[in-house]
Protein backbone atom coordinates (compact mmCIF):
# COMPACT_ATOMS: atom_id res chain seq x y z
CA UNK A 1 119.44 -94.30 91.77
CA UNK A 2 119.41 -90.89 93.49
CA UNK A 3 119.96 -92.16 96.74
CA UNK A 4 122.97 -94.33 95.26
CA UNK A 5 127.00 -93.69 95.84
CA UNK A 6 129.62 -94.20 93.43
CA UNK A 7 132.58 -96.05 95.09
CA UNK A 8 135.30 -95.11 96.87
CA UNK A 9 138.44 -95.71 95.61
CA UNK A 10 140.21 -94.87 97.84
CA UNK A 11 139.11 -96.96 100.28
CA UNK A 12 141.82 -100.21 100.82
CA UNK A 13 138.55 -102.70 101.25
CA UNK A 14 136.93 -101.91 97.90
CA UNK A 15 140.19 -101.76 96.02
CA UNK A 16 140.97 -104.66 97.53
CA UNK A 17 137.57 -106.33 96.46
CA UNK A 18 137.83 -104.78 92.89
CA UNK A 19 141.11 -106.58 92.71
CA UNK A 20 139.83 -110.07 93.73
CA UNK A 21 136.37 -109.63 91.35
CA UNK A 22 138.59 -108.54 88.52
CA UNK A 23 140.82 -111.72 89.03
CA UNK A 24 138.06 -113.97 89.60
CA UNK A 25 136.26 -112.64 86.08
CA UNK A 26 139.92 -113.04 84.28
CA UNK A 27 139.95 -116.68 86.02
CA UNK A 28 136.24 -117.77 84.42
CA UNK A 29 137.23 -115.73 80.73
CA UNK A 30 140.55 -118.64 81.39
CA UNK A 31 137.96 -121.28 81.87
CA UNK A 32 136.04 -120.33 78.91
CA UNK A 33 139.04 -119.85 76.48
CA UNK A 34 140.68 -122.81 76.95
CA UNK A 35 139.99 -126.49 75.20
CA UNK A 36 142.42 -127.88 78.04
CA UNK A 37 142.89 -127.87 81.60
CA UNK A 38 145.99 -127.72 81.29
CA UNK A 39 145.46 -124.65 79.31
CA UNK A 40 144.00 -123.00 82.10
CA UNK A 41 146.99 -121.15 83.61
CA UNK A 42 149.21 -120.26 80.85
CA UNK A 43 145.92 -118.23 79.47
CA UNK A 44 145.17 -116.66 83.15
CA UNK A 45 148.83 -115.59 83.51
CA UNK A 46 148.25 -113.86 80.02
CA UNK A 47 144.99 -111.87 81.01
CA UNK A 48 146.69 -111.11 84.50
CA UNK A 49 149.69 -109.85 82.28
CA UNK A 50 147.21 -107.26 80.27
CA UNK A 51 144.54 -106.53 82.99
CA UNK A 52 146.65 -106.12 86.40
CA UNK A 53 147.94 -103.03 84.75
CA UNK A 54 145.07 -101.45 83.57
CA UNK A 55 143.34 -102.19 87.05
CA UNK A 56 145.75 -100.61 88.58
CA UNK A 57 146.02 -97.40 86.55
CA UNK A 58 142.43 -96.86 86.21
CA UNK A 59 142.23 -97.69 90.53
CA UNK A 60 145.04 -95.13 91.02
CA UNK A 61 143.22 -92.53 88.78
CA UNK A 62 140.17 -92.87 90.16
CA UNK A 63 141.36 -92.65 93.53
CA UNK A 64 143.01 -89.24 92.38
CA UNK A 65 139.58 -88.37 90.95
CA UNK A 66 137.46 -89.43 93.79
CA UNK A 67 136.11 -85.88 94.58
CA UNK A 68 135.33 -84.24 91.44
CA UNK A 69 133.43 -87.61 91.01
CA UNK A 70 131.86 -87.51 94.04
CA UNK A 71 130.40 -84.02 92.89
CA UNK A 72 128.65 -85.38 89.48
CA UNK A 73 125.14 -87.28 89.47
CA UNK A 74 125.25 -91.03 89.72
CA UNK A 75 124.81 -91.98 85.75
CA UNK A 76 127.40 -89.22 85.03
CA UNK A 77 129.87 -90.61 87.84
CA UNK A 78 129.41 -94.14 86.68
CA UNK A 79 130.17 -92.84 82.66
CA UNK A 80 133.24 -90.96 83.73
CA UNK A 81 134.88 -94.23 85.49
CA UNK A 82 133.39 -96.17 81.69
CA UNK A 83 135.53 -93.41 80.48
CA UNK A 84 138.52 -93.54 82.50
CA UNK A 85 138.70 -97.71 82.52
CA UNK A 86 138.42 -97.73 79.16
CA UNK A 87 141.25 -94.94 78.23
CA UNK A 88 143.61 -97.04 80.73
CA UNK A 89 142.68 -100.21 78.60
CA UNK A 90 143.83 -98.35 75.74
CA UNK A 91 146.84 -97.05 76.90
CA UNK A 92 147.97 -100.32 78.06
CA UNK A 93 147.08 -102.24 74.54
CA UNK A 94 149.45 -99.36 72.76
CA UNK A 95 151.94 -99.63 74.89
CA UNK A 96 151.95 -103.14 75.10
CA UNK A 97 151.60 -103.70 71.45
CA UNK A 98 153.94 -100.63 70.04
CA UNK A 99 156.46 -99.92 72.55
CA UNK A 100 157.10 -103.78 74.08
CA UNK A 101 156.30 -105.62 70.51
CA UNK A 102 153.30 -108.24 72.70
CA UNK A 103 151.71 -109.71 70.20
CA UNK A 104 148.23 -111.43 70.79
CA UNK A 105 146.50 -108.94 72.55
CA UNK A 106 144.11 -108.60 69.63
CA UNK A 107 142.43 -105.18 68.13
CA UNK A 108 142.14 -102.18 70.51
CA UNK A 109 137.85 -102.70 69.74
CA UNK A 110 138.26 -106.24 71.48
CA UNK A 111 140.60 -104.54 74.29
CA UNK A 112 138.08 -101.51 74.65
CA UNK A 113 134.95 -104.27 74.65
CA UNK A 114 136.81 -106.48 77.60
CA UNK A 115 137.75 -103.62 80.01
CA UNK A 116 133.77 -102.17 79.82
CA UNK A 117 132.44 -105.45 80.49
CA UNK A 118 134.91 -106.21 83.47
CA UNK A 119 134.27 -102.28 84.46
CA UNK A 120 130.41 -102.72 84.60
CA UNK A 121 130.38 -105.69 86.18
CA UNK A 122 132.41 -104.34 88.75
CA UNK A 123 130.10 -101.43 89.37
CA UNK A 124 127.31 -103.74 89.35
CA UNK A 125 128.69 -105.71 92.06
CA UNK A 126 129.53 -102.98 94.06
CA UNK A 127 126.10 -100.87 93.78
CA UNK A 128 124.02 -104.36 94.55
CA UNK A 129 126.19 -104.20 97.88
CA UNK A 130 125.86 -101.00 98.56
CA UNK A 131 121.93 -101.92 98.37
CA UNK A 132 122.43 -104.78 100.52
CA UNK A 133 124.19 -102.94 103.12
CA UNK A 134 122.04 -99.64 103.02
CA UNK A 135 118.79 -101.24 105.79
CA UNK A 136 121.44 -102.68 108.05
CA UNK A 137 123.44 -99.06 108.24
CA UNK A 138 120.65 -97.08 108.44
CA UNK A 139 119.07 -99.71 111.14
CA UNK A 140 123.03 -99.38 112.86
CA UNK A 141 122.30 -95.32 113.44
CA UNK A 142 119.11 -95.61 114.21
CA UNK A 143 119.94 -97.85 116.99
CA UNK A 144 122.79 -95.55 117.95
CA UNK A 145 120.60 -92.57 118.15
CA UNK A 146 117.98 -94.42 120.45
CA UNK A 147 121.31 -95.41 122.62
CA UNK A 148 121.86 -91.58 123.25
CA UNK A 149 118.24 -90.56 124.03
CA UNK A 150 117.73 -92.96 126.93
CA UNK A 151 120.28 -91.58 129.23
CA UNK A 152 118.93 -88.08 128.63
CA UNK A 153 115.52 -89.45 128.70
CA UNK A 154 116.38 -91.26 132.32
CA UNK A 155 117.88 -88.44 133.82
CA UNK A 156 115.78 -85.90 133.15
CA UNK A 157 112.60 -88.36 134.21
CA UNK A 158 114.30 -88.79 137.88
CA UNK A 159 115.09 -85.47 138.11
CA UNK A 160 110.91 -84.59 137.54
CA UNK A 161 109.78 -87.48 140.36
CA UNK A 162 112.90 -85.95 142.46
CA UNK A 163 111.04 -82.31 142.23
CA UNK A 164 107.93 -83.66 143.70
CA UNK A 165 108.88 -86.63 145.71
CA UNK A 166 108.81 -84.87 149.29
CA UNK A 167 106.05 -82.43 148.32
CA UNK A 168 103.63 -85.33 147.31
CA UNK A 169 104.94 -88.60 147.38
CA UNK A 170 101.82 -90.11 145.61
CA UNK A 171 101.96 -88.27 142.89
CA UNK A 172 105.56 -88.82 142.67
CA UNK A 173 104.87 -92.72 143.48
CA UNK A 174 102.42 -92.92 139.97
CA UNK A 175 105.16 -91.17 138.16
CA UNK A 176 107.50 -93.92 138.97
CA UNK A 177 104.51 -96.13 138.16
CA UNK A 178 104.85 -93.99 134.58
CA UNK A 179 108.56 -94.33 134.62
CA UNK A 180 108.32 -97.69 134.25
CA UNK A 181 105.87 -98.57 131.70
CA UNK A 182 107.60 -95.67 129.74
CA UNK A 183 111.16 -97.79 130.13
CA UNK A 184 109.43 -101.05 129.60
CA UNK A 185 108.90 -99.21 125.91
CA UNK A 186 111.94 -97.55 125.57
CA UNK A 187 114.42 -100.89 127.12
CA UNK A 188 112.44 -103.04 124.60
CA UNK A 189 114.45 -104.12 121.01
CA UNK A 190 113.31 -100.99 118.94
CA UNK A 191 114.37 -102.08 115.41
CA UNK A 192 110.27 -102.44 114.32
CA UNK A 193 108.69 -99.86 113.32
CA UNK A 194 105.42 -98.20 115.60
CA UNK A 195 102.50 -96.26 114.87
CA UNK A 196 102.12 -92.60 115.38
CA UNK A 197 99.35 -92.98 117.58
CA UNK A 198 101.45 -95.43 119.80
CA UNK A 199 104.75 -92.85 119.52
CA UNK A 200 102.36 -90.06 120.41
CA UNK A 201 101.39 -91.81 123.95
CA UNK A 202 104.79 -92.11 124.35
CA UNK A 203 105.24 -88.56 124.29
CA UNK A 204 102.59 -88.02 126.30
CA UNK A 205 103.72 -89.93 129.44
CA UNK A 206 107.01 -88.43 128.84
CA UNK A 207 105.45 -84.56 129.14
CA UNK A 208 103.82 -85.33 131.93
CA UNK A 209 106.73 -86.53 134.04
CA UNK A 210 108.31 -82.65 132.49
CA UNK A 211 105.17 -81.16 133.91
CA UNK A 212 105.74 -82.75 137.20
CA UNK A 213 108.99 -80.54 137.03
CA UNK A 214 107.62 -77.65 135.05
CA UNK A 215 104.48 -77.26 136.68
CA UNK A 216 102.87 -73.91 134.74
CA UNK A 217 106.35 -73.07 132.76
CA UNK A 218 105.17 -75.79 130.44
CA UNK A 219 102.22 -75.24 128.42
CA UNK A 220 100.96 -78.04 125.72
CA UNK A 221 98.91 -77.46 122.49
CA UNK A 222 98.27 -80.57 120.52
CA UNK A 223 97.56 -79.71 117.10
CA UNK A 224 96.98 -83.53 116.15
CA UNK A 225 93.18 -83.45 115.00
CA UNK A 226 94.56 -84.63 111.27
CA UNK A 227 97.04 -86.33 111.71
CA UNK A 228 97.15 -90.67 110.44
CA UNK A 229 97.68 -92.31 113.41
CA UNK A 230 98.01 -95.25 112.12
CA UNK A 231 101.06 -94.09 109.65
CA UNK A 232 104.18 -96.15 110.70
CA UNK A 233 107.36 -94.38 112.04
CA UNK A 234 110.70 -95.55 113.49
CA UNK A 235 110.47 -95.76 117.31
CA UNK A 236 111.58 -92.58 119.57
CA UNK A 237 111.09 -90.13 116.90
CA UNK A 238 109.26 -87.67 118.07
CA UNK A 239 110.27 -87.65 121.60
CA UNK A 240 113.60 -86.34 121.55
CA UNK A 241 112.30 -82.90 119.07
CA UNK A 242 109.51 -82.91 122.41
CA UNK A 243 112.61 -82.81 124.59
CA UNK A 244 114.98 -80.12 122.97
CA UNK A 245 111.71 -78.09 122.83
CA UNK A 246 111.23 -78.49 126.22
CA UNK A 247 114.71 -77.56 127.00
CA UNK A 248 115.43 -74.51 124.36
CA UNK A 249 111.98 -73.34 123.96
C-alpha cells in the first residue's frame, strides 16, 4: 500500500469513471429492489434522484481537497474521502428530508451505510486499476529512457572509431566490428529483464570504444569481485551512470 495513490479528482477521466461505476452500482441496487421489471426504472430514477447529488458534492469537494490529501498516508487519505462521502450523504438526506419534505429516503444509518459501500467500492475499483496499470507505465518510461540513451550512445561510439580511423584503421575496423554486436543488443526489444553479468559486458564493450577516444584520460577500476552476477536488472542500466561518468568525471 505504500507505493499506492489516492485518486485524482480532479482529473475529467476518473470523475468521469466514478460517475459511470456509481450509476452502474445504483442500476444493480434497481435490479435487486424491485419484484418487477417494470419496476426497474421508476426505482433507478429514485436512487439517481438521492445519489447524483451526493456524487457530485463529495467529487467537487474532493477535487477542492486534492492536495492536502495528496499529503496524508494512503489509509488516512482513503478515511478522509470515507469521511467526506459520507458527510455529503448526510447533508443530502437532511436536506432532502427537512427542507424539500422527500419522503422514502429511509433513516440517515441506512443513507450513511449506502454511500460507504458505493464509496469503497469505488476506491476499490480504482486502486485495482491503478495496480493494473502500474507494470505497463513503469515498462512505458523505461522504454522511453532506453529511446534517449541510444542516440547519445551512437554518437558518441562514431565519434571514438572517427578518432582512430586514419591513425589505425584496424583497430578502428574491430571497433565497428564492436559497434555492431553492441547495437545488435541495444536495437533488440529491451522490455526483459538481463543479468548483471550480461549488462556488465555491455559496459565493457561500450568503455572500450571511450578508450579508443580517451586513450590514457580514461582510467578503469572494476570493483566487481562481489558482486551476483546473476541478479536480474532492467536492460541499459548501468551504462548510461558509465557514460555521465565518463563525461563529468
Amino acid at each position: 500500500m505504500n507505493s499506492a495513490r489516492l485518486p485524482d479528482f480532479r482529473n475529467l477521466g476518473i470523475a468521469l469513471r466514478v460517475l459511470v461505476l456509481v450509476n452502474l452500482l445504483g442500476l444493480f441496487a434497481a435490479l435487486v429492489g424491485s419484484t418487477d421489471l417494470s419496476e426497474i426504472l421508476p426505482v433507478f430514477a429514485r436512487w439517481c434522484t438521492f445519489i447524483l447529488p451526493v456524487l457530485m458534492l463529495s467529487l467537487l469537494t474532493l477535487a477542492g481537497l486534492h492536495r492536502a490529501l495528496a499529503r496524508l498516508p494512503w489509509h488516512y487519505g482513503v478515511g478522509c474521502i470515507v469521511l467526506v462521502t459520507t458527510a455529503a450523504g448526510l447533508l443530502v438526506h437532511v436536506l432532502a428530508s427537512e427542507a424539500l419534505g422527500i419522503s422514502g429516503l429511509g433513516s440517515a444509518a441506512r443513507t450513511s451505510s449506502i454511500v460507504l459501500l458505493f464509496t469503497l467500492a469505488v476506491l476499490g475499483y480504482l486502486h485495482l486499476r491503478q495496480r493494473s496499470l502500474a507494470p505497463a507505465l513503469t515498462e512505458a518510461r523505461l522504454q522511453a529512457l532506453q529511446a534517449r540513451i541510444r542516440p547519445h550512445f551512437l554518437f558518441n561510439s562514431i565519434n571514438a572509431v572517427l578518432s582512430i580511423v586514419r591513425s589505425d584503421p584496424r583497430q578502428a575496423e574491430n571497433a565497428l566490428m564492436d559497434m555492431a554486436d553492441l547495437f545488435r543488443v541495444l536495437m533488440a526489444d529491451n522490455r526483459e529483464l538481463t543479468s548483471l553479468a550480461e549488462e556488465l559486458a555491455l559496459c565493457r564493450q561500450y568503455l572500450a570504444l571511450e578508450k579508443l577516444r580517451l586513450e590514457d584520460r580514461l582510467n578503469l577500476d572494476w570493483q566487481i569481485d562481489t558482486m551476483p552476477p546473476d541478479a536480474m536488472i532492467p536492460p541499459l542500466i548501468l551504462q548510461p551512470l558509465l557514460e555521465n561518468a565518463v563525461y563529468h568525471a
